[in-house]
PDB file of N, CA and C in Angstrom:
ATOM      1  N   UNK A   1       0.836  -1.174   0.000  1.00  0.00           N
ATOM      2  CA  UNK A   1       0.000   0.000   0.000  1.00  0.00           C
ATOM      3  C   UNK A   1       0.887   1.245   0.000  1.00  0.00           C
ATOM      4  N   UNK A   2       0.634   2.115  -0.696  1.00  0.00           N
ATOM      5  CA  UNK A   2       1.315   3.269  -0.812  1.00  0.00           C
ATOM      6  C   UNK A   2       0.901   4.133  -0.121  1.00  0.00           C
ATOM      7  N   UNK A   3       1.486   5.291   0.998  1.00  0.00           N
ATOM      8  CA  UNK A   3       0.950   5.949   1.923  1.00  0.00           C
ATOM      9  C   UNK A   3       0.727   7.625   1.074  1.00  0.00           C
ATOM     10  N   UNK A   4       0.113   7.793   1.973  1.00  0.00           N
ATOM     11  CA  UNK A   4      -0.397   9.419   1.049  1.00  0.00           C
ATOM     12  C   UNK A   4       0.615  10.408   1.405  1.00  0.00           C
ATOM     13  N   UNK A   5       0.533  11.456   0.805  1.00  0.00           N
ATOM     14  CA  UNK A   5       1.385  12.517   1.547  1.00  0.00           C
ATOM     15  C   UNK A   5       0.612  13.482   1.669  1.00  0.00           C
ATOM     16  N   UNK A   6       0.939  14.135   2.977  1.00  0.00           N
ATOM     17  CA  UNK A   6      -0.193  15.201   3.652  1.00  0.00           C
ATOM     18  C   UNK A   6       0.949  16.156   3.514  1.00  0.00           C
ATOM     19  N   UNK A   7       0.343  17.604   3.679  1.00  0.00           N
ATOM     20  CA  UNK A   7       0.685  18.539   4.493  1.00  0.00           C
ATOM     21  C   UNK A   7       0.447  18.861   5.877  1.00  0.00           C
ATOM     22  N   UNK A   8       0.607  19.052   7.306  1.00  0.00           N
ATOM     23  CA  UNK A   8       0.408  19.253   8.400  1.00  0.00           C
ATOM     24  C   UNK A   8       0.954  20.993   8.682  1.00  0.00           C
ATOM     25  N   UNK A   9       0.065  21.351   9.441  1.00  0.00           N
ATOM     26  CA  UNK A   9      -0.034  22.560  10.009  1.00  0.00           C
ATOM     27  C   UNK A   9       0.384  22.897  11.477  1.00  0.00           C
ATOM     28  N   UNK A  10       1.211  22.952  11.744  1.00  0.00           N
ATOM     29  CA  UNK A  10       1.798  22.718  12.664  1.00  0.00           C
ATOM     30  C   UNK A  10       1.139  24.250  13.755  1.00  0.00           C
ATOM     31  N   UNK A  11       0.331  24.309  14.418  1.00  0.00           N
ATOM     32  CA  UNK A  11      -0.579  25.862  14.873  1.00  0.00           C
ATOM     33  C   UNK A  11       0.494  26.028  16.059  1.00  0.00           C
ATOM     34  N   UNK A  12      -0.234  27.393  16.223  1.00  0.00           N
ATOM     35  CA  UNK A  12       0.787  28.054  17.245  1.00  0.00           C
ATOM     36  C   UNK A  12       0.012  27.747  18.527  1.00  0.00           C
ATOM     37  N   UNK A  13       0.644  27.720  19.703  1.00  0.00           N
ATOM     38  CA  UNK A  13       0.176  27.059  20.905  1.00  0.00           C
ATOM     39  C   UNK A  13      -0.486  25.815  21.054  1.00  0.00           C
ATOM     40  N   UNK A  14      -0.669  25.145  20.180  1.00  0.00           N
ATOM     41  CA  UNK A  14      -0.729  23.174  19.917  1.00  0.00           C
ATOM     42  C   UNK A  14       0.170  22.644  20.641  1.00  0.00           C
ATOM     43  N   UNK A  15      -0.329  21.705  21.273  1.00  0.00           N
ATOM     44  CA  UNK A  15       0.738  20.528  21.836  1.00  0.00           C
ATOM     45  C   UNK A  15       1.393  19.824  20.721  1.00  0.00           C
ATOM     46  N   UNK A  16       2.503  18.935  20.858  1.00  0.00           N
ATOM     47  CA  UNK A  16       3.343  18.264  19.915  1.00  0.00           C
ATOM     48  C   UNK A  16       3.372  17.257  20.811  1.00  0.00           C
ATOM     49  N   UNK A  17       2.703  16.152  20.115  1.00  0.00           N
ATOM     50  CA  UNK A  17       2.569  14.581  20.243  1.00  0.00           C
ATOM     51  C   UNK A  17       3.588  13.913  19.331  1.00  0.00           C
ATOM     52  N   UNK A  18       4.233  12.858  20.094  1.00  0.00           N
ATOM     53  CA  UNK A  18       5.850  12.395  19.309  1.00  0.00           C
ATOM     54  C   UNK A  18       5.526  10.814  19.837  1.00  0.00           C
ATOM     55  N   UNK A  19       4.904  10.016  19.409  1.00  0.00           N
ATOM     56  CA  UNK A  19       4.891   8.326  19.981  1.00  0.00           C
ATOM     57  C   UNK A  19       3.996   8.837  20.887  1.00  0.00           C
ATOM     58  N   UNK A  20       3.109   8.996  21.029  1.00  0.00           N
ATOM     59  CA  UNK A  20       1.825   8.934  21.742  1.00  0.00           C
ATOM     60  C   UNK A  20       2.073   9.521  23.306  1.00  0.00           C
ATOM     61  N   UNK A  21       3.150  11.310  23.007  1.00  0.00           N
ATOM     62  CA  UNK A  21       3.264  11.706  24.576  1.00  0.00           C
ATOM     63  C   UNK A  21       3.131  13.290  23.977  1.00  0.00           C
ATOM     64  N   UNK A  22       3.152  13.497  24.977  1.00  0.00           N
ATOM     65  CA  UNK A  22       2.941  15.530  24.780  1.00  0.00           C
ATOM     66  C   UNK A  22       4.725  15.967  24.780  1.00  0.00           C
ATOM     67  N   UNK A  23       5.082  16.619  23.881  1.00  0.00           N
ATOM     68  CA  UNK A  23       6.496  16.841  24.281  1.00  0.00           C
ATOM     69  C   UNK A  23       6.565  18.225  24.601  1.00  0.00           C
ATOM     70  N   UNK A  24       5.817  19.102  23.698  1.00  0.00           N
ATOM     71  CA  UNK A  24       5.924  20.249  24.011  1.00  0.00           C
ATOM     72  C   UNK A  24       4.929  21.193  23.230  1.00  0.00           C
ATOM     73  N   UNK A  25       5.343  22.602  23.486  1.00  0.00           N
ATOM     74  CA  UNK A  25       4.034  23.553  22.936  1.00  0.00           C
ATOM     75  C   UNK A  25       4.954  24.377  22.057  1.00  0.00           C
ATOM     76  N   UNK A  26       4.180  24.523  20.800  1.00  0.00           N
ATOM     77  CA  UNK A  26       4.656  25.524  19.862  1.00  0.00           C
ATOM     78  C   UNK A  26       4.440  27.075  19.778  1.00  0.00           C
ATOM     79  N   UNK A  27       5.202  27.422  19.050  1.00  0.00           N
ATOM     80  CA  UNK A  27       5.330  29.494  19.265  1.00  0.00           C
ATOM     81  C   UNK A  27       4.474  30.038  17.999  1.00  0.00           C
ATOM     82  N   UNK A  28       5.227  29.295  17.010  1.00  0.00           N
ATOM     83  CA  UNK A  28       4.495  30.159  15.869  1.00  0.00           C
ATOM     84  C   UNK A  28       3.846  29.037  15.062  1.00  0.00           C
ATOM     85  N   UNK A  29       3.142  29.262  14.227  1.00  0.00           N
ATOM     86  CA  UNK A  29       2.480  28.386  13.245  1.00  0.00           C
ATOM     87  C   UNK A  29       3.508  27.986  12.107  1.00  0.00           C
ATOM     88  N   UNK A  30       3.738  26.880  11.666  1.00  0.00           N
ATOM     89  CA  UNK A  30       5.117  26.393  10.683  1.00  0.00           C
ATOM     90  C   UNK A  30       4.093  25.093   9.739  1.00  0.00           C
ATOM     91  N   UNK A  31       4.224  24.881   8.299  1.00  0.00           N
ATOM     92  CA  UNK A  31       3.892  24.442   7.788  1.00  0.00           C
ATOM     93  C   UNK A  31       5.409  22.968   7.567  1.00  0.00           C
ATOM     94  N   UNK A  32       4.940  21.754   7.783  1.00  0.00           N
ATOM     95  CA  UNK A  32       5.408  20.621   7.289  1.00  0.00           C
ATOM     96  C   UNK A  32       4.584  19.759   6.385  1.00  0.00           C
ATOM     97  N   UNK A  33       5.877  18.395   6.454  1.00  0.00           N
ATOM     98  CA  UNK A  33       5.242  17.663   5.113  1.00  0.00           C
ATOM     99  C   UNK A  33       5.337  16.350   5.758  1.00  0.00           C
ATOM    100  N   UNK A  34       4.442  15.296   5.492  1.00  0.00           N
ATOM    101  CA  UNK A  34       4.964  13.630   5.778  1.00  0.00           C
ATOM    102  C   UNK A  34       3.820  12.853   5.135  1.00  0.00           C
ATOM    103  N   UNK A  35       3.810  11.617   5.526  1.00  0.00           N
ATOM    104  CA  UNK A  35       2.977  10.721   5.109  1.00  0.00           C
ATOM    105  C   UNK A  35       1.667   9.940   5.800  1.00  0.00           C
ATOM    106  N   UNK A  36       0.668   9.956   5.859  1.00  0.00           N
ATOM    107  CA  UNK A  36      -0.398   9.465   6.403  1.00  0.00           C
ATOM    108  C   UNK A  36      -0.646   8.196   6.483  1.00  0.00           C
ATOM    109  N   UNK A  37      -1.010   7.816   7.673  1.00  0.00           N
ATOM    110  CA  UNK A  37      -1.139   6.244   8.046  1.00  0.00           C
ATOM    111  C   UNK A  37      -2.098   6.039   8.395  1.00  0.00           C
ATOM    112  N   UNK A  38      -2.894   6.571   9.317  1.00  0.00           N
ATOM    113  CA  UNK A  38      -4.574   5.994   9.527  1.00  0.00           C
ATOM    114  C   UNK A  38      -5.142   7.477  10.382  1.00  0.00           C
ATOM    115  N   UNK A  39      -6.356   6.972  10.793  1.00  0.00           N
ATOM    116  CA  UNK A  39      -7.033   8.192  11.538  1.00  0.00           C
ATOM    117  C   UNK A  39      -6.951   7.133  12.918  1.00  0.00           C
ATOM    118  N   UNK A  40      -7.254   7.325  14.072  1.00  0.00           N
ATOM    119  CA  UNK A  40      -7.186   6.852  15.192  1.00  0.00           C
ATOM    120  C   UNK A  40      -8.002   7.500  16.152  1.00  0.00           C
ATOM    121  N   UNK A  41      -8.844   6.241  16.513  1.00  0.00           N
ATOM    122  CA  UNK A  41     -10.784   7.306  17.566  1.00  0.00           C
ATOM    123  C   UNK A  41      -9.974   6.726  19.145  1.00  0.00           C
ATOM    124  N   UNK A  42     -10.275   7.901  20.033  1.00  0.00           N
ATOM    125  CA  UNK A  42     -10.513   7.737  21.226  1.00  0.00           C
ATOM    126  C   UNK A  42     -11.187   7.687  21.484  1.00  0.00           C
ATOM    127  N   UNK A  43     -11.649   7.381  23.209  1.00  0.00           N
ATOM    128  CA  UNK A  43     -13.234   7.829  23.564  1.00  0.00           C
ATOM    129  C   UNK A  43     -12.930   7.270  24.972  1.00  0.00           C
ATOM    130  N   UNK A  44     -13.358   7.825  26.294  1.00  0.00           N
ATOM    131  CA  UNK A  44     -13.099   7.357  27.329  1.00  0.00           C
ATOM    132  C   UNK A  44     -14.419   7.827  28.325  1.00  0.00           C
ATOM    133  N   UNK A  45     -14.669   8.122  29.345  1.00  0.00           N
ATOM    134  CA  UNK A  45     -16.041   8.303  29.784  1.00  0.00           C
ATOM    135  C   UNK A  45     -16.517   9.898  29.611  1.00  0.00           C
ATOM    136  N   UNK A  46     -15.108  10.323  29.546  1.00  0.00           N
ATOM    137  CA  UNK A  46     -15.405  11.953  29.726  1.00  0.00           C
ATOM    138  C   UNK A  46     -14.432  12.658  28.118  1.00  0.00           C
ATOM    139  N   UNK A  47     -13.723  11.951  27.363  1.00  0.00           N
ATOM    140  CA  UNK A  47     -13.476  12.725  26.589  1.00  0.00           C
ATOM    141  C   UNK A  47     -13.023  11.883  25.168  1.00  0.00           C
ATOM    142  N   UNK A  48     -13.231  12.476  23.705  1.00  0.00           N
ATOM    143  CA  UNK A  48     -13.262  11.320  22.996  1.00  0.00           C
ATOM    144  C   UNK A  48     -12.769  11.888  21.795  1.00  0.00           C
ATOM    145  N   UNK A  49     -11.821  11.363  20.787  1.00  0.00           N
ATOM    146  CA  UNK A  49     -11.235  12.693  19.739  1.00  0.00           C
ATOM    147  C   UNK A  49     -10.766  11.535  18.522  1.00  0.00           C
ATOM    148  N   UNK A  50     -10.350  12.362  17.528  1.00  0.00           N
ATOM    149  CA  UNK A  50      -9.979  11.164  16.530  1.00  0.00           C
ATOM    150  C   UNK A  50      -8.600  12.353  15.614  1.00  0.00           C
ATOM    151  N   UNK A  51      -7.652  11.306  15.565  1.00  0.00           N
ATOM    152  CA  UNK A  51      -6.171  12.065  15.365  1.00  0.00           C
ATOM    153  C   UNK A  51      -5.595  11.257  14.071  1.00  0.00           C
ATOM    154  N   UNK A  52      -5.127  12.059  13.112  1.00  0.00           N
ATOM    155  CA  UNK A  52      -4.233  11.547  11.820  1.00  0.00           C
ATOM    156  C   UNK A  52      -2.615  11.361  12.262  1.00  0.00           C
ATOM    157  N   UNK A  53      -2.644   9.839  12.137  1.00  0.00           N
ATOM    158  CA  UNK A  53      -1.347   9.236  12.485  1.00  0.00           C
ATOM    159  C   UNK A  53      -0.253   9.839  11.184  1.00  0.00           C
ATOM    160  N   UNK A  54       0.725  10.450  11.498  1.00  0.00           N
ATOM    161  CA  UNK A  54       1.616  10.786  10.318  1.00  0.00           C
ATOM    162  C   UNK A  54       3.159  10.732  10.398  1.00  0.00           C
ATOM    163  N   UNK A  55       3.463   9.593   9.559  1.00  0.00           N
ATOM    164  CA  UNK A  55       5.280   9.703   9.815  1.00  0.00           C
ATOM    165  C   UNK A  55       5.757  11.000   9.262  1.00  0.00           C
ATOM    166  N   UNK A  56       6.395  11.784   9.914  1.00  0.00           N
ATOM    167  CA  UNK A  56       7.282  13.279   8.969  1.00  0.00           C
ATOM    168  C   UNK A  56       8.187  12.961   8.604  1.00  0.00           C
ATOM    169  N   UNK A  57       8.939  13.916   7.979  1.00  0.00           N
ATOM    170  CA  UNK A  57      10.146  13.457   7.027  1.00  0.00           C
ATOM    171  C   UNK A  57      11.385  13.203   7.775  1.00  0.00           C
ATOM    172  N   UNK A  58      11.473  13.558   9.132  1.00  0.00           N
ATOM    173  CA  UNK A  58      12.551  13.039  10.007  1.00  0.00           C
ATOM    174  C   UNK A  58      12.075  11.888  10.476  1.00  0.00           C
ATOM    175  N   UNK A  59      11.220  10.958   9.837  1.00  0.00           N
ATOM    176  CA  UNK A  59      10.684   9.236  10.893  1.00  0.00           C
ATOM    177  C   UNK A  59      10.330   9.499  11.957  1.00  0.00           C
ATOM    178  N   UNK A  60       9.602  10.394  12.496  1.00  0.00           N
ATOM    179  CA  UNK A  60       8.946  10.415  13.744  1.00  0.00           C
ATOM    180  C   UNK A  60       7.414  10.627  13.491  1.00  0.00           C
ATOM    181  N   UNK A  61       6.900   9.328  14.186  1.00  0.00           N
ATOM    182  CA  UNK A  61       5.342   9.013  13.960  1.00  0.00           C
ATOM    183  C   UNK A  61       4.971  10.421  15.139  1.00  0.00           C
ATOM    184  N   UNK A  62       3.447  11.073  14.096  1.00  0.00           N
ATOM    185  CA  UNK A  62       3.348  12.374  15.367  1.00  0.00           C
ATOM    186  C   UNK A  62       1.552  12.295  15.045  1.00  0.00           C
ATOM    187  N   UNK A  63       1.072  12.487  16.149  1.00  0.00           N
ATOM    188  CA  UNK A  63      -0.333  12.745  15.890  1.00  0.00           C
ATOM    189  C   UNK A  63      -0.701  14.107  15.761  1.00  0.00           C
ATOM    190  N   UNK A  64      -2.097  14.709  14.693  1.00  0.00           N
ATOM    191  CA  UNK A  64      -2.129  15.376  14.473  1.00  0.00           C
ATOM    192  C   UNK A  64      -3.862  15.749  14.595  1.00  0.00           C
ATOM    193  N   UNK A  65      -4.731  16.564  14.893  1.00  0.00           N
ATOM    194  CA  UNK A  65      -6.113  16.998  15.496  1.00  0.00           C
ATOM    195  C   UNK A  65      -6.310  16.797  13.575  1.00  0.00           C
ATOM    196  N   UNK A  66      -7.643  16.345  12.513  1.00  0.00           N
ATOM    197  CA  UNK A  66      -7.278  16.372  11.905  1.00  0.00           C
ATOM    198  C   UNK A  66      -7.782  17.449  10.881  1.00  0.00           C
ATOM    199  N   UNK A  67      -8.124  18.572  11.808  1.00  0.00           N
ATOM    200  CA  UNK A  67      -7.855  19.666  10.741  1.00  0.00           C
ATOM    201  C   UNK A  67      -6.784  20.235  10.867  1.00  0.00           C
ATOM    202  N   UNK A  68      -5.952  19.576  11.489  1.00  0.00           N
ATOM    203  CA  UNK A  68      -4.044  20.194  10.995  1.00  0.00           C
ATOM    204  C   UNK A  68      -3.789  19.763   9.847  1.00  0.00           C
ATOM    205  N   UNK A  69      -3.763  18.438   8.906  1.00  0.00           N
ATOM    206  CA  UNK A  69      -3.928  17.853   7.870  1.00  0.00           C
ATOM    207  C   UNK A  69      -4.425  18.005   6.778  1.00  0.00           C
ATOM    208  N   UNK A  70      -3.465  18.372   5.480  1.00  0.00           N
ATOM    209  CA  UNK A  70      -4.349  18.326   4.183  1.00  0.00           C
ATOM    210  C   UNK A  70      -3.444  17.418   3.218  1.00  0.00           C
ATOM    211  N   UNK A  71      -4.517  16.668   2.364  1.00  0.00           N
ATOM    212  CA  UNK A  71      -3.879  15.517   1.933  1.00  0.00           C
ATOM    213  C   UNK A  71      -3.570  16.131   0.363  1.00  0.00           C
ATOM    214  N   UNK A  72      -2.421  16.066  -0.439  1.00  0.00           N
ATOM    215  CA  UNK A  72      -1.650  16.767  -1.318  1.00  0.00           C
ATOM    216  C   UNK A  72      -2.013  15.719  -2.395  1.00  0.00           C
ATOM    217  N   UNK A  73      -2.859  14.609  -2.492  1.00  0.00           N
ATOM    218  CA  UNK A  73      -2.671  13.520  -3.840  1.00  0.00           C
ATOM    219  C   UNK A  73      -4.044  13.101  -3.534  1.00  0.00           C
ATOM    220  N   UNK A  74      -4.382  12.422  -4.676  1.00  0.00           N
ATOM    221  CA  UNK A  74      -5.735  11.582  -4.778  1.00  0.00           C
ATOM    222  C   UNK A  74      -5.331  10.576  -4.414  1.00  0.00           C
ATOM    223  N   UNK A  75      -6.451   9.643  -3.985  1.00  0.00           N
ATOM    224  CA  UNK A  75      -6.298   8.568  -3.726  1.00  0.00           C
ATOM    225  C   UNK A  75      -6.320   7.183  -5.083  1.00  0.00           C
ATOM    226  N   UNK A  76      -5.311   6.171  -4.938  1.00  0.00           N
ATOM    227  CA  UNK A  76      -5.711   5.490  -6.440  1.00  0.00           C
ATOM    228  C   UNK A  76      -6.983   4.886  -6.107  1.00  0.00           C
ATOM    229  N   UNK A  77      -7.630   4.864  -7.240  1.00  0.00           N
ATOM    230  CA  UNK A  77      -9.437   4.064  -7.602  1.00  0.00           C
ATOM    231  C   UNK A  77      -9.437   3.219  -8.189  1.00  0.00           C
ATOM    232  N   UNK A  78      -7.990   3.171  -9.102  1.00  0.00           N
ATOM    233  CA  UNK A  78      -7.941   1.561  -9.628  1.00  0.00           C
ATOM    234  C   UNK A  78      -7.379   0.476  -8.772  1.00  0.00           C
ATOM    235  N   UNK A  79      -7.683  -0.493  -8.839  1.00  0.00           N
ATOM    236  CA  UNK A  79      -7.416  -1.577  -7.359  1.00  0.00           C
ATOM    237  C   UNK A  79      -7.021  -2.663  -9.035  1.00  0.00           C
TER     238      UNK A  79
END
């Protein structure tokens, strides 16, 4: 399967998720690039969200809210 390539929006004051932890908070808004792997649903008694899994171009899997995400290619329709 060939993975897509997104653009990600990296917003200003967003947390930065790196392997499924908070590392830190951003200053300004910065546009990157990587590849898309799935969407991923939470849901727990009190809070519930769904995040675009994306390797970036340095190999670090990062989750992303998913209107940070815009996907740059069609998807193939021929199978």
């Amino acid at each position: 399967m060939e993975l897509r390539k997104v653009e990600v929006t990296l917003k200003p004051s967003g947390y930065i998720f790196e392997n499924g932890r908070q590392t830190s908070k951003r200053t300004e808004a910065e546009l990157d690039y990587g590849y898309f792997h799935c969407f991923e649903h939470y849901k727990d008694e009190t809070f519930s969200g769904v995040w675009a899994i994306v390797k970036m171009k340095n190999g670090k899997i990062r989750q992303f809210e998913i209107d940070e995400i815009r996907f740059l290619d069609r998807p193939n329709t021929v199978i």
